[in-house]
PDB file of N, CA and C in Angstrom:
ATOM      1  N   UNK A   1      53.330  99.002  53.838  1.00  0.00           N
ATOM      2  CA  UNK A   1      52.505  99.690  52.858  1.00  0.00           C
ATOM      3  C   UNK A   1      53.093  99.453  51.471  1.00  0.00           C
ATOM      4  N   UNK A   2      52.725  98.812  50.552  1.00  0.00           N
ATOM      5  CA  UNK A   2      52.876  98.607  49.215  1.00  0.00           C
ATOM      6  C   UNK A   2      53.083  99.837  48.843  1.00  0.00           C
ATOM      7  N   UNK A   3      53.939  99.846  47.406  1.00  0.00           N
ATOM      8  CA  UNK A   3      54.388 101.145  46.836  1.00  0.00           C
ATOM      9  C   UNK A   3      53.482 101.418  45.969  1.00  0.00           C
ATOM     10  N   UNK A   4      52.663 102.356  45.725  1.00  0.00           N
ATOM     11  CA  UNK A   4      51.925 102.435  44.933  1.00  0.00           C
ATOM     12  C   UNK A   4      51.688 102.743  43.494  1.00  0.00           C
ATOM     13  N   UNK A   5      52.879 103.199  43.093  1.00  0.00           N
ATOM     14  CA  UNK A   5      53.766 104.032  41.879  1.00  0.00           C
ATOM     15  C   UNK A   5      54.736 102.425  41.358  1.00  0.00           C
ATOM     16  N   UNK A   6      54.842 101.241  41.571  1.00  0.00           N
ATOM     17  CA  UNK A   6      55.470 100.312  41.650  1.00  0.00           C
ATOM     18  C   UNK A   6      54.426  99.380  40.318  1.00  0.00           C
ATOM     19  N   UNK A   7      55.072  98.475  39.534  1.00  0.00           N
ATOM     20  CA  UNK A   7      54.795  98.023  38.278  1.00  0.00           C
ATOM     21  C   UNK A   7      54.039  96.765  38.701  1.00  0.00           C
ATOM     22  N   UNK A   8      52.743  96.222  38.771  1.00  0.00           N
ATOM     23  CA  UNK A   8      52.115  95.456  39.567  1.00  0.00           C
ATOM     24  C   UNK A   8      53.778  93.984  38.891  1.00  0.00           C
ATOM     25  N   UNK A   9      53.379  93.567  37.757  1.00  0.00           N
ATOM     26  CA  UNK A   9      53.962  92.667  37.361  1.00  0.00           C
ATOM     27  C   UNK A   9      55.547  92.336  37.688  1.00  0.00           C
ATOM     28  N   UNK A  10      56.203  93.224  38.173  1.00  0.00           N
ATOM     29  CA  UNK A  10      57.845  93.328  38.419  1.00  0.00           C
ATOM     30  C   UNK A  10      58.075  93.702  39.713  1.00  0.00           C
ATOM     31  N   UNK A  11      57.069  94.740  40.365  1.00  0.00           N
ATOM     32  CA  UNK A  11      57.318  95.060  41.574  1.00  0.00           C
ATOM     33  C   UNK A  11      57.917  96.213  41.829  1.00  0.00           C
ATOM     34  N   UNK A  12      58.387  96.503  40.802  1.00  0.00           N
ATOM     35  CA  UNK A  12      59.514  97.696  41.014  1.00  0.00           C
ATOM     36  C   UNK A  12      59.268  98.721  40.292  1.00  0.00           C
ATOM     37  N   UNK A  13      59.755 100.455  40.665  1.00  0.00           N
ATOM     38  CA  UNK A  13      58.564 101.486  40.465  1.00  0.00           C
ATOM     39  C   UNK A  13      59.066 101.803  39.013  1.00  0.00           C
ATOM     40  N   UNK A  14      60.007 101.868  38.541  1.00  0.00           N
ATOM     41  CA  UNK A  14      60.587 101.947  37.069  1.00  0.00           C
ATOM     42  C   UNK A  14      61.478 100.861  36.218  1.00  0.00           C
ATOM     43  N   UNK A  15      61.471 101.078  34.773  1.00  0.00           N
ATOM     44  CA  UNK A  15      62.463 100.261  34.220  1.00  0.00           C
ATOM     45  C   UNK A  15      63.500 100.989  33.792  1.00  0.00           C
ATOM     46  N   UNK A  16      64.810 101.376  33.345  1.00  0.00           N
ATOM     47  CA  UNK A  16      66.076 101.802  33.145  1.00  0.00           C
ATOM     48  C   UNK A  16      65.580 101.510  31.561  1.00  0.00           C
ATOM     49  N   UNK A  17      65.497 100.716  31.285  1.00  0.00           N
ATOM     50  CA  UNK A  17      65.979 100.292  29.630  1.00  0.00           C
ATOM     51  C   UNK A  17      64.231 100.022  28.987  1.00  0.00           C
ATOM     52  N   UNK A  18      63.654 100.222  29.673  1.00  0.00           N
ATOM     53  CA  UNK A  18      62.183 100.090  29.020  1.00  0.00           C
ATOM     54  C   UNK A  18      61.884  98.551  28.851  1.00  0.00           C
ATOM     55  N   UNK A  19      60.749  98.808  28.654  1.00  0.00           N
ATOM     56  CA  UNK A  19      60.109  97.162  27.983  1.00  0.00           C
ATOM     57  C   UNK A  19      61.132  96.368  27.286  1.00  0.00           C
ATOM     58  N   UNK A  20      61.419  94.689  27.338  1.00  0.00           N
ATOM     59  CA  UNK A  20      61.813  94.232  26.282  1.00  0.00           C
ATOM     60  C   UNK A  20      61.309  94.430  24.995  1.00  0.00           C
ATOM     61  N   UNK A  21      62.179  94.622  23.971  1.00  0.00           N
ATOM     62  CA  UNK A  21      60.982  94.289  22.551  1.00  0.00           C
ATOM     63  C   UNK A  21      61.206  92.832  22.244  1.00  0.00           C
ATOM     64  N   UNK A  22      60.139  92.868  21.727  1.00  0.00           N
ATOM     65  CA  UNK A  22      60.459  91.518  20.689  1.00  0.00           C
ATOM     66  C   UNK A  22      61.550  91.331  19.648  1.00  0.00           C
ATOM     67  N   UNK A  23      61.706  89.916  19.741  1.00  0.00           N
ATOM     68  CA  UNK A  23      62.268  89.557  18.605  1.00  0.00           C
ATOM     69  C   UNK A  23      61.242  89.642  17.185  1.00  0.00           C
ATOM     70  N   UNK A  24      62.147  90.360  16.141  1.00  0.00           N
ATOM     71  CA  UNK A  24      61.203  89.849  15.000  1.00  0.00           C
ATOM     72  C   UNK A  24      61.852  88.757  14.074  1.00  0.00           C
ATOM     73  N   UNK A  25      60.447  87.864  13.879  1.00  0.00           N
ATOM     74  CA  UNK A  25      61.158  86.756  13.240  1.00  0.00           C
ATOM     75  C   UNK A  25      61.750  87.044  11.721  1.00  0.00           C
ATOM     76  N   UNK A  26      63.265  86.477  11.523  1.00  0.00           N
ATOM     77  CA  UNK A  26      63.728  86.455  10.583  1.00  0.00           C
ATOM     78  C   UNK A  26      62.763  86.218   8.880  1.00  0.00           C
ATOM     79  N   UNK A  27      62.569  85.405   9.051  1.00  0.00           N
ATOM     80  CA  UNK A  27      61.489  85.182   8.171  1.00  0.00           C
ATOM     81  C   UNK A  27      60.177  84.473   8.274  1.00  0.00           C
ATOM     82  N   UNK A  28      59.564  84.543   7.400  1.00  0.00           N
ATOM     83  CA  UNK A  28      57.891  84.259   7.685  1.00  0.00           C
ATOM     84  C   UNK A  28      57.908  83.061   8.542  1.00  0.00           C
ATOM     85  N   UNK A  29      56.578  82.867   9.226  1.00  0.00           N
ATOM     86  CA  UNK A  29      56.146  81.049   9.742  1.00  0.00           C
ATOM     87  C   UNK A  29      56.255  80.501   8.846  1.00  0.00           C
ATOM     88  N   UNK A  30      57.002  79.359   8.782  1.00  0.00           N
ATOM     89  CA  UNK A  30      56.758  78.103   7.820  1.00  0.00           C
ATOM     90  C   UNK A  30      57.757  78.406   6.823  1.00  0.00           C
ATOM     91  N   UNK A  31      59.070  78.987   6.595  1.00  0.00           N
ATOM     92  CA  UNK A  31      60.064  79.480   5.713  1.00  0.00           C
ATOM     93  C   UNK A  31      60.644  77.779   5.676  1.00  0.00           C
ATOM     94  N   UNK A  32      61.275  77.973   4.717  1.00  0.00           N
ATOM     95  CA  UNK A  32      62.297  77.060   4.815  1.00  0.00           C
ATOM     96  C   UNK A  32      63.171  77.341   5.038  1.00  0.00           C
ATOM     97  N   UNK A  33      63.899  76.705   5.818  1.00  0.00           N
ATOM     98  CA  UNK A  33      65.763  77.142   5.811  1.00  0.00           C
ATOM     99  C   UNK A  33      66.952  75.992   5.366  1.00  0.00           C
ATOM    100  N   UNK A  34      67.969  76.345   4.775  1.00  0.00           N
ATOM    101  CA  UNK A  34      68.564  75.340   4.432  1.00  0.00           C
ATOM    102  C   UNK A  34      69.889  76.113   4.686  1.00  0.00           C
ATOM    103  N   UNK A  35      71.198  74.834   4.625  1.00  0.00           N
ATOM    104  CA  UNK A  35      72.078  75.342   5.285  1.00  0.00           C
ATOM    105  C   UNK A  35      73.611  75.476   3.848  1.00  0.00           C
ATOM    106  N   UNK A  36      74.072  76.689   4.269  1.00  0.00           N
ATOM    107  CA  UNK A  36      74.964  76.936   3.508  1.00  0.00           C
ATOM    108  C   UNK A  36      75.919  76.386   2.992  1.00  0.00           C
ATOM    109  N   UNK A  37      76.353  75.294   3.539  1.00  0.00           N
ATOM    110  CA  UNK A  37      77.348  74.121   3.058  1.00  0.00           C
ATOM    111  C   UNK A  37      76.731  72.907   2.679  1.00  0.00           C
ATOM    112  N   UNK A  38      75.663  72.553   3.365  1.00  0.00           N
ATOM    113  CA  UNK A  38      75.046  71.245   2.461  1.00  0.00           C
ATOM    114  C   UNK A  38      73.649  71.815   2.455  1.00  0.00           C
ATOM    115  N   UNK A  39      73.553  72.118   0.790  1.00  0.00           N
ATOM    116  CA  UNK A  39      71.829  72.992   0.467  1.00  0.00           C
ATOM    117  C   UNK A  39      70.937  71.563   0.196  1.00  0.00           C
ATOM    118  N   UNK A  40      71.530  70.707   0.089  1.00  0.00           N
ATOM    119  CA  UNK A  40      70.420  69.496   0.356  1.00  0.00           C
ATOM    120  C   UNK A  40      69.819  69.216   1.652  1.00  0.00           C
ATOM    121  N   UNK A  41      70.100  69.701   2.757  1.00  0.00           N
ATOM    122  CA  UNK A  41      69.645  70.100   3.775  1.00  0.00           C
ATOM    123  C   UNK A  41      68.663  71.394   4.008  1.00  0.00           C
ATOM    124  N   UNK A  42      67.204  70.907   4.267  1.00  0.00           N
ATOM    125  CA  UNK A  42      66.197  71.710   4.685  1.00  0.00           C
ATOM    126  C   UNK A  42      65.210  71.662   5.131  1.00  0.00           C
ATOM    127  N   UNK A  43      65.099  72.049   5.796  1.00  0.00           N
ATOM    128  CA  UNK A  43      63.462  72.098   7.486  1.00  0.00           C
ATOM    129  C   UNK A  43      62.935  73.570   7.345  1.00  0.00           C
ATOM    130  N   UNK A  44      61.706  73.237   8.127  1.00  0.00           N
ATOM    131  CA  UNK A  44      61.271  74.237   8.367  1.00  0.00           C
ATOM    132  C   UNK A  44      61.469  74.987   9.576  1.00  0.00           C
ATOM    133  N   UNK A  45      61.568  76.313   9.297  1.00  0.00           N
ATOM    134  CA  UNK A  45      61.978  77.005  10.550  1.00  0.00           C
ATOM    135  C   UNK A  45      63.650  77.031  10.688  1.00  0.00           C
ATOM    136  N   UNK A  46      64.639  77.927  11.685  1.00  0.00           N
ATOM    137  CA  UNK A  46      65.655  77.952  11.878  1.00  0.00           C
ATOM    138  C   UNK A  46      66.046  76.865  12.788  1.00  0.00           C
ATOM    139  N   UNK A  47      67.636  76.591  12.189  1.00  0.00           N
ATOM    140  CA  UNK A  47      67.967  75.515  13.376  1.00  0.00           C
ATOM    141  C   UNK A  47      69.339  75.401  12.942  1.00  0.00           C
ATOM    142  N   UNK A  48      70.120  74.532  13.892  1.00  0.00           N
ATOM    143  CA  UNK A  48      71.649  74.027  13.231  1.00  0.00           C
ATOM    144  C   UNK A  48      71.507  72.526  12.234  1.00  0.00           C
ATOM    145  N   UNK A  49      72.818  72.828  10.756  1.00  0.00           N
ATOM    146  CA  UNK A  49      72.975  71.760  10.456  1.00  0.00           C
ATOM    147  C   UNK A  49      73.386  70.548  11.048  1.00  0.00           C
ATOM    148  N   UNK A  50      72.242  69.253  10.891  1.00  0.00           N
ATOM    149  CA  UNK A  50      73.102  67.814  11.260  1.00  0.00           C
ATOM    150  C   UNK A  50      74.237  67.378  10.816  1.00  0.00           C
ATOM    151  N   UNK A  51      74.712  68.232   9.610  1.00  0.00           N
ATOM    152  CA  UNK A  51      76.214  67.728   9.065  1.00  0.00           C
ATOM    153  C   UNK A  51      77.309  68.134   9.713  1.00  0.00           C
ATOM    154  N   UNK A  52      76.864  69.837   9.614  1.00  0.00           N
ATOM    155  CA  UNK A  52      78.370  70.569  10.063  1.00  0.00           C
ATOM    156  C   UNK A  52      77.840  71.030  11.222  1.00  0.00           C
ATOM    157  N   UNK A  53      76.611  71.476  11.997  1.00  0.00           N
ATOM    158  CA  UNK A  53      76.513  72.774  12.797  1.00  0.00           C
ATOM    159  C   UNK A  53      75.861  73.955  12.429  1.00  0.00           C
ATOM    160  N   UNK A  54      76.333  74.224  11.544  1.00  0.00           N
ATOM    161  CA  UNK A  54      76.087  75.590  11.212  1.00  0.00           C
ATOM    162  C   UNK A  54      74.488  76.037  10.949  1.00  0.00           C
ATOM    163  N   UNK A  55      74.337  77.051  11.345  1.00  0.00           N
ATOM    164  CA  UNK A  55      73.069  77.768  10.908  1.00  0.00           C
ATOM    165  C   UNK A  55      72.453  77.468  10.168  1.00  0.00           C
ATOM    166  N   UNK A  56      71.337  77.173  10.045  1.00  0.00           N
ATOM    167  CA  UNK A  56      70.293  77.465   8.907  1.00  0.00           C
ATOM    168  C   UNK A  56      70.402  78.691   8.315  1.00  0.00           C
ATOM    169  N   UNK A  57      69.849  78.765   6.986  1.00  0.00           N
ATOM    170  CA  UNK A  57      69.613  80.287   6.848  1.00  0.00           C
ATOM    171  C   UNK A  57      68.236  80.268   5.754  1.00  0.00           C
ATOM    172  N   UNK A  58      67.578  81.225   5.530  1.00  0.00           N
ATOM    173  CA  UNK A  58      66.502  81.323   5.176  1.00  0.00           C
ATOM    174  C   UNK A  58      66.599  80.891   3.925  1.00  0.00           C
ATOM    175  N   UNK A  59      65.733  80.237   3.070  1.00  0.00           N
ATOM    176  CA  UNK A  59      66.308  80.098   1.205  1.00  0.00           C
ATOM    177  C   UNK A  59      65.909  81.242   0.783  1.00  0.00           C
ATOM    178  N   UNK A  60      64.832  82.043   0.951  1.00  0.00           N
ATOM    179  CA  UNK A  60      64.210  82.743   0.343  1.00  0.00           C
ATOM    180  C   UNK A  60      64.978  84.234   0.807  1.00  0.00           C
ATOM    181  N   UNK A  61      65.610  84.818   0.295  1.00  0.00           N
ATOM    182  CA  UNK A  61      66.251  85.942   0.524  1.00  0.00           C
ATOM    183  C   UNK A  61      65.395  87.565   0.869  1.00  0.00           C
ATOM    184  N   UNK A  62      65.732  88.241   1.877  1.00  0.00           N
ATOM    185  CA  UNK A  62      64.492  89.344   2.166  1.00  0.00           C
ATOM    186  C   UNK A  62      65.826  90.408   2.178  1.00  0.00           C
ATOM    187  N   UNK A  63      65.197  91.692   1.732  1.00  0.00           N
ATOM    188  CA  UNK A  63      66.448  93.173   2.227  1.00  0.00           C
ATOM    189  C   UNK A  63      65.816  93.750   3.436  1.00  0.00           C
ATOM    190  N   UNK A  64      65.080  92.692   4.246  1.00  0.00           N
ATOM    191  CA  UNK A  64      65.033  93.730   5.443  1.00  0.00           C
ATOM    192  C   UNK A  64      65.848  93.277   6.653  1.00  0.00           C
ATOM    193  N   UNK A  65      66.218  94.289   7.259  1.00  0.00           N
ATOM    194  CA  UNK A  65      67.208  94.313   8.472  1.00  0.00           C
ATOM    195  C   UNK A  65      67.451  93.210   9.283  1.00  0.00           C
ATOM    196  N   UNK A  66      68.255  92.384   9.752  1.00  0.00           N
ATOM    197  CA  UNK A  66      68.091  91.518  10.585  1.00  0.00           C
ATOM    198  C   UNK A  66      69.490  91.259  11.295  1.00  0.00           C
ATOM    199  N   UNK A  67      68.574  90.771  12.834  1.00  0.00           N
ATOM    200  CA  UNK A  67      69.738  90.760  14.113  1.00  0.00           C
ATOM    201  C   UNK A  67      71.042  89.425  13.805  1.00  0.00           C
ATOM    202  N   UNK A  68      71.989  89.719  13.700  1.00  0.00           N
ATOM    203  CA  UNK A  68      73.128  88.600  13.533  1.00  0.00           C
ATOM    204  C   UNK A  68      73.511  87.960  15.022  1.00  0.00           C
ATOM    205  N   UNK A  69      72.646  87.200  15.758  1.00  0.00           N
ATOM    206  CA  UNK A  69      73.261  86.832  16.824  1.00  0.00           C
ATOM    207  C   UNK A  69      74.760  86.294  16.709  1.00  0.00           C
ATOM    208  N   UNK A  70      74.953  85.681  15.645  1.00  0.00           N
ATOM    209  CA  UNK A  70      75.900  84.677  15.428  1.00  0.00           C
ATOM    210  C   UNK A  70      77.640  86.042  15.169  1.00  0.00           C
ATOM    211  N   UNK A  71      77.242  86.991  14.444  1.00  0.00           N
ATOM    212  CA  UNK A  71      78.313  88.448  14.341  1.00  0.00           C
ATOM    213  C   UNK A  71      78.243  89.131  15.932  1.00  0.00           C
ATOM    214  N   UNK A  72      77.059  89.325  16.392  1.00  0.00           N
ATOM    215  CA  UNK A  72      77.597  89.503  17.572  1.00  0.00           C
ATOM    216  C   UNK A  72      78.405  88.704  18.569  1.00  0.00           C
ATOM    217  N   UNK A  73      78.186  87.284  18.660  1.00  0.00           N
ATOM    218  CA  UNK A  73      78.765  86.202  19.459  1.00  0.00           C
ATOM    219  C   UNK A  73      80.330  86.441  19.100  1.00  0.00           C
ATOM    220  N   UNK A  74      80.513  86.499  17.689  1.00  0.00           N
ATOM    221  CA  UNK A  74      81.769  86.396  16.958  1.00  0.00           C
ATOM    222  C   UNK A  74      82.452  87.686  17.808  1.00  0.00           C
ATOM    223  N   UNK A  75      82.264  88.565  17.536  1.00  0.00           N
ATOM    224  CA  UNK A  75      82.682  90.199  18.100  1.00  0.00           C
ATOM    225  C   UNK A  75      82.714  90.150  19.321  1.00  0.00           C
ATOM    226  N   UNK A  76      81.907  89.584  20.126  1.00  0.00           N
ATOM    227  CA  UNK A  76      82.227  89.553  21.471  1.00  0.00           C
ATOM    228  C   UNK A  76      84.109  89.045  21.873  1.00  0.00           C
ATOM    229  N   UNK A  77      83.575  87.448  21.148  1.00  0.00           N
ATOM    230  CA  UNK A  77      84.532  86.412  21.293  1.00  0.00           C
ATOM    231  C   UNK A  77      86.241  86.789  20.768  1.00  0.00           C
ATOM    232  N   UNK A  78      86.109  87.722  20.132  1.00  0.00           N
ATOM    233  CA  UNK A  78      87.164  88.257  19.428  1.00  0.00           C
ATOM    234  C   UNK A  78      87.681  89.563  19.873  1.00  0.00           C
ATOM    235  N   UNK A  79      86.956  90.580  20.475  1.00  0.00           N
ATOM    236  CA  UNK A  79      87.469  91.310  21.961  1.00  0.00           C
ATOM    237  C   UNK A  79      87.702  90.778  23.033  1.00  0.00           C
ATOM    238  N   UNK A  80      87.205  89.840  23.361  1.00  0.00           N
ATOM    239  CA  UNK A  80      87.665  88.755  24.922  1.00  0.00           C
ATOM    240  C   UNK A  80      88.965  88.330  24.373  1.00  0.00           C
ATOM    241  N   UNK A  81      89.331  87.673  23.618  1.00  0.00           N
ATOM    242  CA  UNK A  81      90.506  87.133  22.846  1.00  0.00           C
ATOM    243  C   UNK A  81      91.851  88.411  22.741  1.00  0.00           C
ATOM    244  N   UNK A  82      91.295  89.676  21.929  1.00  0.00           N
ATOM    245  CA  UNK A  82      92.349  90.506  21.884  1.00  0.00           C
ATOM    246  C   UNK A  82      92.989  91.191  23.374  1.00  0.00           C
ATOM    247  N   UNK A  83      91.991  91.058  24.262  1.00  0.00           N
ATOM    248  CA  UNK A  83      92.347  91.670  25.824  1.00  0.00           C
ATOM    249  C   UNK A  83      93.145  90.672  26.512  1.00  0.00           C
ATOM    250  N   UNK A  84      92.762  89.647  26.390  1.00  0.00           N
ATOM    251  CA  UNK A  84      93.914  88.450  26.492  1.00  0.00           C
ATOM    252  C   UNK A  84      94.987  87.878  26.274  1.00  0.00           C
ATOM    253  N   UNK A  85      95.130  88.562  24.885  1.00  0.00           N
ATOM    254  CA  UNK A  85      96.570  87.794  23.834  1.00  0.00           C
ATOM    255  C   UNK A  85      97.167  89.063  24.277  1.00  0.00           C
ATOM    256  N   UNK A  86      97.041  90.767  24.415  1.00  0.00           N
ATOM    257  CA  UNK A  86      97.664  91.744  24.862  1.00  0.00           C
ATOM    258  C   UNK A  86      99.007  91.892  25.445  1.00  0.00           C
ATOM    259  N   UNK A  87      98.356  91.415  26.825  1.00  0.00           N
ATOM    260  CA  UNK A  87      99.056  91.015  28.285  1.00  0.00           C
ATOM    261  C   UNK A  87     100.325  89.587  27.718  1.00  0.00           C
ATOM    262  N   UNK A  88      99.898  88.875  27.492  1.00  0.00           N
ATOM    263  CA  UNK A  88     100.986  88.052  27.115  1.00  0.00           C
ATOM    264  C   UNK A  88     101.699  88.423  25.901  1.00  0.00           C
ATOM    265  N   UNK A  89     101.637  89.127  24.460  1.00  0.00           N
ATOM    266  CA  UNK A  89     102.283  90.035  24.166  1.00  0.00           C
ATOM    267  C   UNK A  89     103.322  90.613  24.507  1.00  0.00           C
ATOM    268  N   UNK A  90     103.236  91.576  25.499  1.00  0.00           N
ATOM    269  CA  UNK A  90     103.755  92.300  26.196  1.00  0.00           C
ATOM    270  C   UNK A  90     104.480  91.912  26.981  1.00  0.00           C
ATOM    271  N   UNK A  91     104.245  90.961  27.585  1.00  0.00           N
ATOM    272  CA  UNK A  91     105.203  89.833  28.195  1.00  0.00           C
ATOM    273  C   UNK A  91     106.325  89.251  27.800  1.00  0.00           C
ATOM    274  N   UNK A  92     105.675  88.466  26.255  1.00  0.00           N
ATOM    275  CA  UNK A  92     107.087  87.989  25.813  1.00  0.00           C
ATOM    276  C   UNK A  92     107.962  88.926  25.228  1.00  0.00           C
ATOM    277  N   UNK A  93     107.204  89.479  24.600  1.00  0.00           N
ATOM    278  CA  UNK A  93     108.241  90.593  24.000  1.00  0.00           C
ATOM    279  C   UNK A  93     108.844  91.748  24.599  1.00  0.00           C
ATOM    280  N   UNK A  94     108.722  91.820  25.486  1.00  0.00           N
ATOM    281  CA  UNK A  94     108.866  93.322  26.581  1.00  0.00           C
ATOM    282  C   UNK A  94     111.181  92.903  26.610  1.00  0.00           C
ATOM    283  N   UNK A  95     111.337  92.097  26.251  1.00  0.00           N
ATOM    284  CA  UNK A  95     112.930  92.210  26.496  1.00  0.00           C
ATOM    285  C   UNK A  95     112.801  93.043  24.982  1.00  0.00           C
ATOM    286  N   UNK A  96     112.363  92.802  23.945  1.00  0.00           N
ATOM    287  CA  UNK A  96     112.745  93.147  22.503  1.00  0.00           C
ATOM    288  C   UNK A  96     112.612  94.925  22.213  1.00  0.00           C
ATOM    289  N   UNK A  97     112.175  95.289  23.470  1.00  0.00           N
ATOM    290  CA  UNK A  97     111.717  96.489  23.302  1.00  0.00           C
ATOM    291  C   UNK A  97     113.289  97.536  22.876  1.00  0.00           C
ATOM    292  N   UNK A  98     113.584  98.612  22.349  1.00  0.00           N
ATOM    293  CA  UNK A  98     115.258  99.055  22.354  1.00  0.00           C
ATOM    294  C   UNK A  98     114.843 100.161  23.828  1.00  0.00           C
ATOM    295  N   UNK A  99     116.042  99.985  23.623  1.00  0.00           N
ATOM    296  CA  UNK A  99     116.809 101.100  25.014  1.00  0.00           C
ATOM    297  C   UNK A  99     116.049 100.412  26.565  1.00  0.00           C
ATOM    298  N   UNK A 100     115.627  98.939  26.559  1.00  0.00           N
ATOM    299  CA  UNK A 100     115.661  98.192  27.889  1.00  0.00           C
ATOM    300  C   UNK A 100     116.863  97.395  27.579  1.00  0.00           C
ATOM    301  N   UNK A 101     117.923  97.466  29.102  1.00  0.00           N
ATOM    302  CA  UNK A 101     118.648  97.024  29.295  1.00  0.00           C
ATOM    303  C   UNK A 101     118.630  95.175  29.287  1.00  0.00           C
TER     304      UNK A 101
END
């Protein structure tokens, strides 16, 4: 017997975290973006520079809110790093500590 209280599309009778939302796009369709180290570089739409890598970023500057995938990646990468370097820390230095024999 099928569940009847169950989400036709997922199958399953609830979500925990709700609907995805959308992404909202950084800036309009058809923006230009150009990239922060070589501004002679620019396309439309977001993407990485062919020189260095790096991000596009919008030319046209907006004050409304926007998601930093690239600060979050960073922040992640930099708590994985500090939980890591810790333990070995502690390691080498654990003779330097006073009053261990």
């Amino acid at each position: 017997m099928p569940n009847r209280m169950a989400r036709p599309e997922t199958g399953r009778t609830h979500d925990h975290h709700g609907p995805a939302k959308p992404a909202k796009p950084a800036a309009a369709p058809g923006a230009i973006y150009t990239c922060p180290m070589h501004p002679e570089i620019e396309q439309v739409g977001p993407g990485a520079c062919p020189n260095c890598g790096m991000a596009l970023e919008p030319r046209e500057v907006s004050l409304a809110e926007e998601a930093h995938p690239e600060l979050v990646d960073m922040t992640r990468r930099f708590w994985v790093g500090v939980a890591l370097s810790v333990p070995v820390l502690l390691l080498a230095m654990g003779d330097l500590i006073p009053g261990r024999p």
